[in-house]
Protein backbone atom coordinates (compact mmCIF):
# COMPACT_ATOMS: atom_id res chain seq x y z
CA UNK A 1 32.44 63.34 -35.56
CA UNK A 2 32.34 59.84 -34.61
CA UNK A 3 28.94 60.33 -32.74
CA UNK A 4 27.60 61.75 -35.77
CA UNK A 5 28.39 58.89 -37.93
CA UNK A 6 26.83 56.96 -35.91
CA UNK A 7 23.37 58.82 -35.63
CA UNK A 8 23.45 59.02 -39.27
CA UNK A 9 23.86 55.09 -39.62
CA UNK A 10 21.32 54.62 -37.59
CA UNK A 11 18.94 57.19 -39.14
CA UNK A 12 19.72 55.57 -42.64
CA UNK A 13 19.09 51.94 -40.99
CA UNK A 14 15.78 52.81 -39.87
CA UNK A 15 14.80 54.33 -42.94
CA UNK A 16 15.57 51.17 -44.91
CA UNK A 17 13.82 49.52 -42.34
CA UNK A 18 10.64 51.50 -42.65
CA UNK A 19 11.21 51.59 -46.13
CA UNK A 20 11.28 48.03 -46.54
CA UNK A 21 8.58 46.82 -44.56
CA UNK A 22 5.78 49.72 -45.43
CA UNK A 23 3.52 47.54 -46.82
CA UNK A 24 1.19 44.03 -46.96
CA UNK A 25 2.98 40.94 -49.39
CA UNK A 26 0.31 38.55 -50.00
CA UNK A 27 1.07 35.22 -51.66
CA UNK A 28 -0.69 32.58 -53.41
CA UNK A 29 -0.87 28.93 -55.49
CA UNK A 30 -1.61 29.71 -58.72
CA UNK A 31 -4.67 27.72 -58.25
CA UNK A 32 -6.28 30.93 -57.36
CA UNK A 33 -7.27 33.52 -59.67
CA UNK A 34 -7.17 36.38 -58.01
CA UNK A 35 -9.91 38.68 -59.61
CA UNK A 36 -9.65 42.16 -58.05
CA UNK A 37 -7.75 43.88 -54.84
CA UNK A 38 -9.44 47.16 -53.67
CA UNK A 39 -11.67 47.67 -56.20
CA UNK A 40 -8.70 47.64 -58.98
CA UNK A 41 -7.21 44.96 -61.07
CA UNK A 42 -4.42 43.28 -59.47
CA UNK A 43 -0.90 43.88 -60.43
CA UNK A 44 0.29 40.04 -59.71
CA UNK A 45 3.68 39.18 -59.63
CA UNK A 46 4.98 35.97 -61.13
CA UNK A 47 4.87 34.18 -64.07
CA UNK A 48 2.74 31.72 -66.27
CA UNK A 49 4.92 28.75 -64.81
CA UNK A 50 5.41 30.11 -61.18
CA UNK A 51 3.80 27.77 -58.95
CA UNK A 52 3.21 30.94 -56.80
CA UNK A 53 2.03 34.26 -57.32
CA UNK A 54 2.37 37.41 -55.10
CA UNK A 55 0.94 40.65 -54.84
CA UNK A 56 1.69 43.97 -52.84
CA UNK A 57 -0.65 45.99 -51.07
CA UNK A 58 -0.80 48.71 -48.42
CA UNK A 59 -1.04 48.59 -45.19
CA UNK A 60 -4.29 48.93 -43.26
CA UNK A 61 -7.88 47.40 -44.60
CA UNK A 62 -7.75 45.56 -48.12
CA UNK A 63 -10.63 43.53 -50.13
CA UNK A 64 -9.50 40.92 -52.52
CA UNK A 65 -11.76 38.76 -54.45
CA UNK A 66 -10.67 35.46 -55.85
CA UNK A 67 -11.69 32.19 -57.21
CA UNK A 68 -10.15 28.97 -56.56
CA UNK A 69 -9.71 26.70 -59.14
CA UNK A 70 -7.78 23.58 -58.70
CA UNK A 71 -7.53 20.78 -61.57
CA UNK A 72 -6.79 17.22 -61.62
CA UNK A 73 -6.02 14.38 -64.09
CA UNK A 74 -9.34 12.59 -63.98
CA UNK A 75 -9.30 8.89 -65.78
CA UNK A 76 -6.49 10.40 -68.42
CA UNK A 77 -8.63 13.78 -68.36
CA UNK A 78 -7.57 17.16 -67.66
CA UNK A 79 -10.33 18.71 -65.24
CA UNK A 80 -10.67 21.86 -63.20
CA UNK A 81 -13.19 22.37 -60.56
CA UNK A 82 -14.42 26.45 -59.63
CA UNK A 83 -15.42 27.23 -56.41
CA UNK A 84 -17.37 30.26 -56.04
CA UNK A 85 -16.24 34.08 -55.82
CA UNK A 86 -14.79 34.79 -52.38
CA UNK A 87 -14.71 38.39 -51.76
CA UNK A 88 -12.52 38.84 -48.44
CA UNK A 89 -11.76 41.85 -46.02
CA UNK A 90 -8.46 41.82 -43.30
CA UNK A 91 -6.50 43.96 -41.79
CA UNK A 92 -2.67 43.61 -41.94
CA UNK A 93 0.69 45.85 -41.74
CA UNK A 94 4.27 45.37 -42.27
CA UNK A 95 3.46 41.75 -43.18
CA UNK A 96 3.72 38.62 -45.45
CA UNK A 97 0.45 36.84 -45.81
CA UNK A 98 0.15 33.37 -47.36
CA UNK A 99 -2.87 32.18 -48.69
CA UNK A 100 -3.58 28.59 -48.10
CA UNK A 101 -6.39 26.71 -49.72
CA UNK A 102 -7.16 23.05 -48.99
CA UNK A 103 -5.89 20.06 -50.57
CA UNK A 104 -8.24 17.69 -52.20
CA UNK A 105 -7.38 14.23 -53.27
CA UNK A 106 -9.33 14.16 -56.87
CA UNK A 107 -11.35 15.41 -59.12
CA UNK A 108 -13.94 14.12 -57.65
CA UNK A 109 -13.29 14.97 -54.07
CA UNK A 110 -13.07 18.42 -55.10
CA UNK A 111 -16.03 18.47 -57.17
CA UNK A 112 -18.17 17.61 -53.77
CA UNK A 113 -16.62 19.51 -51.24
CA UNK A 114 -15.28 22.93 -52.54
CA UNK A 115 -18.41 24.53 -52.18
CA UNK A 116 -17.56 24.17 -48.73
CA UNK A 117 -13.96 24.91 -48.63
CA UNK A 118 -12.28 26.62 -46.18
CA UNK A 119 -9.29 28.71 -46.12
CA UNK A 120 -6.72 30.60 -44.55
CA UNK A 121 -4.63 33.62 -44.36
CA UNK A 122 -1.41 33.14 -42.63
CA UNK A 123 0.77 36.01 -40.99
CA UNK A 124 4.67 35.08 -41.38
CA UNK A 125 5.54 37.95 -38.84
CA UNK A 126 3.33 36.43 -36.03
CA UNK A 127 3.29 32.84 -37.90
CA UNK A 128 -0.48 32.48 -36.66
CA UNK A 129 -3.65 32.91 -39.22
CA UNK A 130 -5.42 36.67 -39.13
CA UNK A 131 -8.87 37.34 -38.98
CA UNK A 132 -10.75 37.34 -42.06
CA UNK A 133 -14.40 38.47 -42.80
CA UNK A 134 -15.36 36.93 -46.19
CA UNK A 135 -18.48 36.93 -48.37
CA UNK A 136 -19.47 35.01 -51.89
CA UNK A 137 -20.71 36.75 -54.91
CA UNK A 138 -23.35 35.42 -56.82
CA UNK A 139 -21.54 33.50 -59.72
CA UNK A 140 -19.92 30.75 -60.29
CA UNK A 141 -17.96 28.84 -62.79
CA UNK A 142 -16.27 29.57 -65.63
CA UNK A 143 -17.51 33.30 -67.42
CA UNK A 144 -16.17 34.84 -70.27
CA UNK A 145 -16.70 38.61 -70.16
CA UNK A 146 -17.44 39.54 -66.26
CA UNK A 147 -16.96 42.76 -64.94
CA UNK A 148 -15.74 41.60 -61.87
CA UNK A 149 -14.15 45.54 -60.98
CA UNK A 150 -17.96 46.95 -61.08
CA UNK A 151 -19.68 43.59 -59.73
CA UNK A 152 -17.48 44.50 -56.28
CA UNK A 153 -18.00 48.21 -56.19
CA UNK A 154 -21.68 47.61 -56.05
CA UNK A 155 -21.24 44.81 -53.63
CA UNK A 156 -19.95 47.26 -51.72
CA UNK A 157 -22.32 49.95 -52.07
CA UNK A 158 -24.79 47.48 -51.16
CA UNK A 159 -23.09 46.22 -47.97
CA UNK A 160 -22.27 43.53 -48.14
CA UNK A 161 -20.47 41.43 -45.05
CA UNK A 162 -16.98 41.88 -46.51
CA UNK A 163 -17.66 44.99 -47.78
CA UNK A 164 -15.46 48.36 -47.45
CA UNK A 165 -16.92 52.05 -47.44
CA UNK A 166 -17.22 53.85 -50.85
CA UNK A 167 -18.16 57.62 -50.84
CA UNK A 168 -18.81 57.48 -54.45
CA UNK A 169 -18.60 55.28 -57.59
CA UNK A 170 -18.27 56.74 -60.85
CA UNK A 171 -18.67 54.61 -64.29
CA UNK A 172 -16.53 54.04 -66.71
CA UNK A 173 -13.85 56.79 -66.10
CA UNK A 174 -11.06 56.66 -63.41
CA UNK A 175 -11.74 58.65 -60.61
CA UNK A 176 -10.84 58.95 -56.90
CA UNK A 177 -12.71 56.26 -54.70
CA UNK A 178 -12.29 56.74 -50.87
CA UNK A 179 -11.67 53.56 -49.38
CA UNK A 180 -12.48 51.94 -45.76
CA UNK A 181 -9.11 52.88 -44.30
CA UNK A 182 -9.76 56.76 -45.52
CA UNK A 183 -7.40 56.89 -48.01
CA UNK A 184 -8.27 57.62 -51.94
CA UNK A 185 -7.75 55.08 -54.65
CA UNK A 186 -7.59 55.58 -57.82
CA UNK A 187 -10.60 52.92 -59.54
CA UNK A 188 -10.62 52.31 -63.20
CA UNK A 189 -13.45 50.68 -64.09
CA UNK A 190 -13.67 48.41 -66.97
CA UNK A 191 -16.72 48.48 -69.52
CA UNK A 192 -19.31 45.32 -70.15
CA UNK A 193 -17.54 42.77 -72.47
CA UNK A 194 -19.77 42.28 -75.47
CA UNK A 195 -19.05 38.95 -76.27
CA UNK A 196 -21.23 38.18 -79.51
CA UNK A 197 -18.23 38.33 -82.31
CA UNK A 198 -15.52 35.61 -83.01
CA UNK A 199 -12.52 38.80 -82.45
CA UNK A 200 -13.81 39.26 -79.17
CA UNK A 201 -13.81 35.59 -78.45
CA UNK A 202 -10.44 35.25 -80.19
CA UNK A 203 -9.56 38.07 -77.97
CA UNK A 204 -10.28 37.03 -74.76
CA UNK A 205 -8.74 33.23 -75.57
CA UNK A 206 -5.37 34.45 -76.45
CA UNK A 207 -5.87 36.89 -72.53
CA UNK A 208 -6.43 33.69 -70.63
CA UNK A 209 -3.91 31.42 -68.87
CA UNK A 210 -2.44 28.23 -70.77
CA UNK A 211 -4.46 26.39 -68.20
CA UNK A 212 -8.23 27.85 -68.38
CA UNK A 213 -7.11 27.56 -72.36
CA UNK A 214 -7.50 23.93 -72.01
CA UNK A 215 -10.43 24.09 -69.75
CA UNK A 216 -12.49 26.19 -72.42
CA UNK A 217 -11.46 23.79 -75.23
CA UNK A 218 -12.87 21.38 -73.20
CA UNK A 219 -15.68 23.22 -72.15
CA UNK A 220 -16.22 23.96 -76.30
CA UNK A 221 -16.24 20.20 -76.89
CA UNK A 222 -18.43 18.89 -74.62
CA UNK A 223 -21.08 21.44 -76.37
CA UNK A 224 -20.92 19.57 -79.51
C-alpha cells in the first residue's frame, strides 16, 4: 500500500510538472507594443500601469510582431520615438523568454539610432539569449487603422525571412490556419479600418493606451 502511495505521488508530481511548464512565457517593457503573435491578436497580460507585460504561447515555432516605442521628456516635452515593425520567428519550449530592448539616453539619442536597434531574447531556463530570425515590415510610425493581423499573413505567404508556413488564408472569417510547427490555429482576421468619420476616430482614441493618447494629441497639434 505504501509503494502505491508513493507511485501515485510521483505520478501526480510529474503531472503538475508537465502541466506547469507546457508552454513558452514571454515578457516585455511596456515600451513595446506587441502587435500580433501567430497570426492572432495577442492576449497580453498586465495592466495599463504594469511596467511589464507578458504573454503565453505554445511550445515549438512562434512569430510575434512588435514595435518599440520608447518616450522621453524632451526640454519639458513628452516625446516618443517608433522604430519600425519587427516581425520575429524562434523556437522555444518549457521556457521564460525576456525581451530586452536597448536603452537610450534621450530623445534624441533614440531618434538617431533606433532604426538600428538591436535586441534580444533571453532564455531564463538556460539564462543565455536564443536564436532569433527577424524581418521589418514596411511601415513605420504612428498609424491609426492598420491591419496588422492580414499585413503578416501575407508577409508570410510571400516569404518572407521570418516567415512561417501557411496552407491557406481565408478573409475576413475565422478559419483554421496550419502553422509552421504543423499544428492548426484558429486566425480571425480583422476587416480594413475606415477611418474617414469623427466615431471612428473617437473610437479608436478611447482603444489606445494613456500613453500613445498623449502622443496623438501631440501629433494633432503640431498639424495646426
Amino acid at each position: 500500500m505504501k509503494n502505491f502511495w508513493s507511485i501515485g505521488c510521483l505520478s501526480l508530481g510529474l503531472a503538475l510538472s508537465s502541466t506547469a511548464f507546457a508552454d513558452v512565457k514571454l515578457e516585455f517593457p511596456d515600451t513595446v507594443n506587441l502587435l500580433v503573435t501567430n497570426m492572432q491578436t495577442p492576449k497580453v497580460s498586465g495592466s495599463l500601469l504594469d511596467n511589464n507585460k507578458s504573454i503565453t504561447l505554445p511550445n515549438g515555432v512562434n512569430q510575434v510582431v512588435f514595435q518599440f516605442t520608447p518616450d522621453f521628456l524632451d526640454k519639458n516635452d513628452y516625446k516618443k520615438v517608433y522604430s519600425h515593425i519587427v516581425v520575429a520567428r524562434f523556437d522555444a519550449k518549457d521556457d521564460t523568454l525576456v525581451l530586452k530592448m536597448p536603452k537610450y539616453k534621450s530623445y534624441y539619442d533614440a531618434k538617431v539610432n533606433i532604426e538600428k536597434m538591436t535586441w534580444q531574447l533571453h532564455s531564463s531556463k538556460t539564462d543565455k539569449d536564443i536564436n532569433v530570425v527577424d524581418d521589418k515590415l514596411s511601415v513605420t510610425g504612428f498609424v491609426l487603422g492598420r491591419d496588422y493581423t492580414n499585413e503578416v499573413m501575407e508577409y508570410n505567404r510571400a516569404g518572407g525571412k521570418a516567415a512561417v508556413a501557411v496552407s491557406y488564408v481565408t478573409v475576413n472569417t475565422d478559419k483554421p490556419v496550419l502553422g509552421d510547427s504543423g499544428k492548426t490555429v484558429k486566425v480571425a482576421t480583422e476587416q480594413h479600418l475606415k477611418v474617414g468619420t469623427l466615431s471612428e476616430l473617437q473610437r479608436l482614441y478611447l482603444q489606445s493606451s494613456a500613453q500613445d493618447r498623449k502622443a496623438f494629441r501631440k501629433w494633432i497639434v503640431d498639424q495646426e
